[in-house]
N, C-alpha and C. Protein backbone atom coordinates (compact mmCIF):
# COMPACT_ATOMS: atom_id res chain seq x y z
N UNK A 1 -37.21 11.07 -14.27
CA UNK A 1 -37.03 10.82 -12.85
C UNK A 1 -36.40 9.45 -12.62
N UNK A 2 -36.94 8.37 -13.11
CA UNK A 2 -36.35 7.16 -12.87
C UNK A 2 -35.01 6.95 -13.46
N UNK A 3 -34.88 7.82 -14.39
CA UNK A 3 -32.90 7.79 -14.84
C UNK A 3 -32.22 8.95 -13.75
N UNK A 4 -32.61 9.48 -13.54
CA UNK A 4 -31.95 10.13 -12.09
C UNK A 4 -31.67 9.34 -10.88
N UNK A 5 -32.96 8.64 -10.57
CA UNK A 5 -32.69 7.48 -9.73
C UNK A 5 -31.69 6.64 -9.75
N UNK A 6 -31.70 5.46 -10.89
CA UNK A 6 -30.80 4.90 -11.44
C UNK A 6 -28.94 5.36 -11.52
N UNK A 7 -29.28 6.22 -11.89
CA UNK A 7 -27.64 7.29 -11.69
C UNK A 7 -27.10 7.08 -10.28
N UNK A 8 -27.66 7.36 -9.81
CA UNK A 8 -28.07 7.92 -7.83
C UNK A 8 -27.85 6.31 -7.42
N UNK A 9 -28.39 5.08 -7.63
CA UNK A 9 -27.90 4.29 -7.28
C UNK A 9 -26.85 3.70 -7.81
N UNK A 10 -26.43 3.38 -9.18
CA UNK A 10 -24.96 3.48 -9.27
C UNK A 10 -23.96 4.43 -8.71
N UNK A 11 -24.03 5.73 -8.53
CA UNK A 11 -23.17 6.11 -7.83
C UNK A 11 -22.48 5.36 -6.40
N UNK A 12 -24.29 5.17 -5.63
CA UNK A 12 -23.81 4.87 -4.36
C UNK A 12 -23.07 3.57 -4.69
N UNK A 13 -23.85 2.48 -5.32
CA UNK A 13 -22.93 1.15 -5.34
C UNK A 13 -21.60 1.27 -5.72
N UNK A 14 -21.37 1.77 -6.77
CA UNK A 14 -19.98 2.37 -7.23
C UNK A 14 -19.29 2.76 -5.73
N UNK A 15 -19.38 3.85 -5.53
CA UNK A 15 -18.70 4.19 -4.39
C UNK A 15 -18.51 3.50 -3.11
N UNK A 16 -19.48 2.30 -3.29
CA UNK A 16 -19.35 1.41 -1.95
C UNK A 16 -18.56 0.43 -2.43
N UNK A 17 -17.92 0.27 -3.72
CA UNK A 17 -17.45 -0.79 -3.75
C UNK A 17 -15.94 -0.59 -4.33
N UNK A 18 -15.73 0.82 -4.63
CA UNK A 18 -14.24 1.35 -4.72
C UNK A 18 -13.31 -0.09 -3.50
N UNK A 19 -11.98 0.14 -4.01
CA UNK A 19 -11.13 -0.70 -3.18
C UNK A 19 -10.45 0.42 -2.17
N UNK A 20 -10.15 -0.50 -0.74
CA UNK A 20 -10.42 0.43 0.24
C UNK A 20 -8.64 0.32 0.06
N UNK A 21 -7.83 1.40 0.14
CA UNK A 21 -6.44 1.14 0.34
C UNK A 21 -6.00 -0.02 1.02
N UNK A 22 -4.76 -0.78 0.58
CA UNK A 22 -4.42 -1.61 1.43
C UNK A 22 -3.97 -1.95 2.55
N UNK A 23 -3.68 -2.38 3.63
CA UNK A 23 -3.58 -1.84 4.74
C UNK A 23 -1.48 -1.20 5.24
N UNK A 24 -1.09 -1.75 4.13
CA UNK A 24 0.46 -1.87 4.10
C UNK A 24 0.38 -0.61 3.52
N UNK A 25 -0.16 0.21 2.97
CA UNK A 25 0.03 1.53 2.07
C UNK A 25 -0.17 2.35 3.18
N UNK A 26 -1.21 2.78 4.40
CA UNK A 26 -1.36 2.81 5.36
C UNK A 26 -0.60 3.24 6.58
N UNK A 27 0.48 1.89 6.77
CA UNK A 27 1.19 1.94 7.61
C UNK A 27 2.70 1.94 6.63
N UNK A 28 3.23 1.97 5.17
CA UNK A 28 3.78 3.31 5.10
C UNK A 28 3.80 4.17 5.26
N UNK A 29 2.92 4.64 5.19
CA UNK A 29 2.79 6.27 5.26
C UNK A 29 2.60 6.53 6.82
N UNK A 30 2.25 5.83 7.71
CA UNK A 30 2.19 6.47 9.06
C UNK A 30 3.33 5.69 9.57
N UNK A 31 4.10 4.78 9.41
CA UNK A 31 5.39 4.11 10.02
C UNK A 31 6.49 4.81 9.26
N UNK A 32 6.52 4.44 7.97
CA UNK A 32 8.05 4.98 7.24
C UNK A 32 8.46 6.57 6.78
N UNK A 33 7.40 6.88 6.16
CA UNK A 33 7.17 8.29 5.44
C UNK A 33 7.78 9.18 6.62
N UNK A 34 6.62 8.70 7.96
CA UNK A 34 6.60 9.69 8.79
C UNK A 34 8.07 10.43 8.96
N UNK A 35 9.45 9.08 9.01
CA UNK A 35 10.73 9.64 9.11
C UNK A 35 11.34 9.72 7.83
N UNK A 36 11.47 9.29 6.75
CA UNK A 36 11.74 8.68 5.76
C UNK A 36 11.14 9.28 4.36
N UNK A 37 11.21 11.17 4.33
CA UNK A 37 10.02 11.59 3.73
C UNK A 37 10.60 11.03 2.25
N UNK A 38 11.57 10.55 1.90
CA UNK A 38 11.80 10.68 0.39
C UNK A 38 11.89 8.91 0.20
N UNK A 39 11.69 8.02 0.72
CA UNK A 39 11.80 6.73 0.43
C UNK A 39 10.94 6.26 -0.45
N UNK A 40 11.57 5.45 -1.49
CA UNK A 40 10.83 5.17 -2.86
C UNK A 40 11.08 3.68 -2.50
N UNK A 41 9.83 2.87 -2.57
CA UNK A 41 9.53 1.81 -2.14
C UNK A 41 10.12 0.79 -3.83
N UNK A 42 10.94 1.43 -4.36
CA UNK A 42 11.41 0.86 -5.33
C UNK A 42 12.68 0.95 -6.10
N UNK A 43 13.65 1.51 -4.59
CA UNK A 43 15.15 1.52 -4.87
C UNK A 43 15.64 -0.09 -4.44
N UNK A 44 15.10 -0.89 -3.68
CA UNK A 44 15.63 -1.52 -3.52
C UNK A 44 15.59 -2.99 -3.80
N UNK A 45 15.77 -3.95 -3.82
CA UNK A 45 15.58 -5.45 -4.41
C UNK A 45 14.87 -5.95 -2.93
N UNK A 46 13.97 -7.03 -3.16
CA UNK A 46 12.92 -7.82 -2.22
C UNK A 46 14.17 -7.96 -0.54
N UNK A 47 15.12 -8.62 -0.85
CA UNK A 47 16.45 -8.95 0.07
C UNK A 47 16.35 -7.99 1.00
N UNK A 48 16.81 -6.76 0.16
CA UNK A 48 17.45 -5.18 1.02
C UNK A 48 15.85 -5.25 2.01
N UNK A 49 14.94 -5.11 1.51
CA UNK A 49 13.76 -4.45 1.65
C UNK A 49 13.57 -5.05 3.09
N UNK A 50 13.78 -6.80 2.85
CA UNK A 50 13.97 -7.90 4.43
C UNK A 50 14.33 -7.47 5.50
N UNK A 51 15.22 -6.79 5.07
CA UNK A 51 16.49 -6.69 5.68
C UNK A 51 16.44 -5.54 6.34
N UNK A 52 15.93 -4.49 6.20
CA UNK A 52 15.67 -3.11 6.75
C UNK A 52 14.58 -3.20 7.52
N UNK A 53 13.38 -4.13 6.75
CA UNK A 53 12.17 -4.02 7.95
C UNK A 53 12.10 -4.75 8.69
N UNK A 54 13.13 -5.05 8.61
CA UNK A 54 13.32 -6.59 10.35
C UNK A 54 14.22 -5.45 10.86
N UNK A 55 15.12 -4.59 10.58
CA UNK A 55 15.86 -3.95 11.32
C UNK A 55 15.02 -2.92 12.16
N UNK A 56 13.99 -2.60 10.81
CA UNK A 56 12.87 -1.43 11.94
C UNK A 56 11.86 -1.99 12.33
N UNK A 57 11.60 -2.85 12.47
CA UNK A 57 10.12 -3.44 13.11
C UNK A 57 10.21 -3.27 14.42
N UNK A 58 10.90 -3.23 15.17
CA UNK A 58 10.65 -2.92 16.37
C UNK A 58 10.54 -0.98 17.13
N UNK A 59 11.49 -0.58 16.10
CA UNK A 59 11.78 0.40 16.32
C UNK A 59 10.27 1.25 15.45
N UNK A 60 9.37 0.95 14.83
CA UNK A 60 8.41 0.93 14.06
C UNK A 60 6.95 0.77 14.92
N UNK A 61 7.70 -0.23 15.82
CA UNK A 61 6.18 -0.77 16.74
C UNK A 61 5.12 -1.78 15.61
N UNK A 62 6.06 -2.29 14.78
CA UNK A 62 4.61 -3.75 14.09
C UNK A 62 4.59 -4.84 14.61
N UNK A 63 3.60 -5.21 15.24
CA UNK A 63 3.37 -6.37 15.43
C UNK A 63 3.51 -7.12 13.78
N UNK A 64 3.59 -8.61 14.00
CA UNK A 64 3.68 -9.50 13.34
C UNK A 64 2.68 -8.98 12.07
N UNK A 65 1.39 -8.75 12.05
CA UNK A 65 0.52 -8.84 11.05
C UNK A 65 0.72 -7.61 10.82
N UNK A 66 1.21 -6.27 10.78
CA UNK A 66 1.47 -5.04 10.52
C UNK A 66 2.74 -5.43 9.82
N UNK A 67 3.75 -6.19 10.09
CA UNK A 67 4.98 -6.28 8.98
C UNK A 67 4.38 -6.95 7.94
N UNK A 68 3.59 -8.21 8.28
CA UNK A 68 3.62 -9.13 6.81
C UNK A 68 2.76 -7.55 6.06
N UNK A 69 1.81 -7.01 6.54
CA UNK A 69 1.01 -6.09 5.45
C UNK A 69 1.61 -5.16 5.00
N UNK A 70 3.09 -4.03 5.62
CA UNK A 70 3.48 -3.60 5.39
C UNK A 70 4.71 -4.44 3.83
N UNK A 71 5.52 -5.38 4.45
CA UNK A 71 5.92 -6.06 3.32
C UNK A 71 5.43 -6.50 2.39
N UNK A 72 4.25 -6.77 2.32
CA UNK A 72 3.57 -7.17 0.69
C UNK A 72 2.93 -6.18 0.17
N UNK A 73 2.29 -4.76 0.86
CA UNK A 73 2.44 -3.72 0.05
C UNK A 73 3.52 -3.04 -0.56
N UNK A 74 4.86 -3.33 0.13
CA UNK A 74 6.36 -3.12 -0.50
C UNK A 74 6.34 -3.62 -1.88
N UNK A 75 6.36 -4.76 -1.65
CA UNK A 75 6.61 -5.80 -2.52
C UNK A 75 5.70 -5.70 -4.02
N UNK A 76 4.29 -5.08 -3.78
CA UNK A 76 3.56 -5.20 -4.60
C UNK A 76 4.01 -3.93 -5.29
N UNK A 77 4.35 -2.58 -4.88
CA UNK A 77 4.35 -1.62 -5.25
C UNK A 77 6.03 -2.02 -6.28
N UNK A 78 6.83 -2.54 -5.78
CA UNK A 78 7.89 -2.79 -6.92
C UNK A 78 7.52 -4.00 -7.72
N UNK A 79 6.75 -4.61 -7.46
CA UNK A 79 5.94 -5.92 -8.96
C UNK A 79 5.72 -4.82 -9.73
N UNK A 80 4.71 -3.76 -9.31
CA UNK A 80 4.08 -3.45 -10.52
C UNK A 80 4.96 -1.65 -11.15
N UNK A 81 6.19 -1.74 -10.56
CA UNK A 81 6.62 -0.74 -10.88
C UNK A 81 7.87 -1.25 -11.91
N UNK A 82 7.96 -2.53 -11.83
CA UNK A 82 8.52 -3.67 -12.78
C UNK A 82 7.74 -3.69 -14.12
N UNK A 83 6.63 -4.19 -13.65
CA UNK A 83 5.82 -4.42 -14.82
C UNK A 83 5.55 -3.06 -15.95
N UNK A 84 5.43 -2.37 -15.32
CA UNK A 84 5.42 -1.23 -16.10
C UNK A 84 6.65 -0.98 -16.80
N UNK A 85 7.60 -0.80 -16.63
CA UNK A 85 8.94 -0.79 -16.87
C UNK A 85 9.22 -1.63 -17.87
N UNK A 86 8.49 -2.91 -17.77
CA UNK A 86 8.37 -4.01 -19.03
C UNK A 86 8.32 -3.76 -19.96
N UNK A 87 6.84 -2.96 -20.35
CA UNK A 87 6.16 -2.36 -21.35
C UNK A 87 6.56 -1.81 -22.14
């Protein structure tokens, strides 16, 4: 019984402490995707990337703190699609 318990509370802690998506992954998928079903957040170099979401930010509806989160989930998703690529 008490290793059942034990289980039962790691689960829950476990599961309470998963990482909650980021908030830029988010508002890809409900800002860009929505029109944009095939956009690979890793055709393009950091520059281009500037450069497009200042062109849609308005047309997007982000306030200020919805672009920076949307851009550094960009950004992170081609770091580590780099890094891999390294390997």
């Amino acid at each position: 019984m008490a290793v059942v318990v034990a289980l039962g509370v790691s689960v829950i802690v476990a599961a309470e402490q998963a990482p909650a998506a980021p908030p830029g992954k988010k508002l890809y998928e409900a800002k860009c995707i929505r029109c944009h079903k095939d956009l690979d957040p890793t055709i393009y170099e950091d520059m281009t990337w500037k450069r497009w979401l200042w062109k849609m930010k308005d047309k997007a509806r982000l306030d200020n703190e919805e672009y920076g989160d949307l851009s550094d989930y960009l950004k992170g998703v081609r770091e580590a699609a780099k890094s891999r690529k390294a390997r």
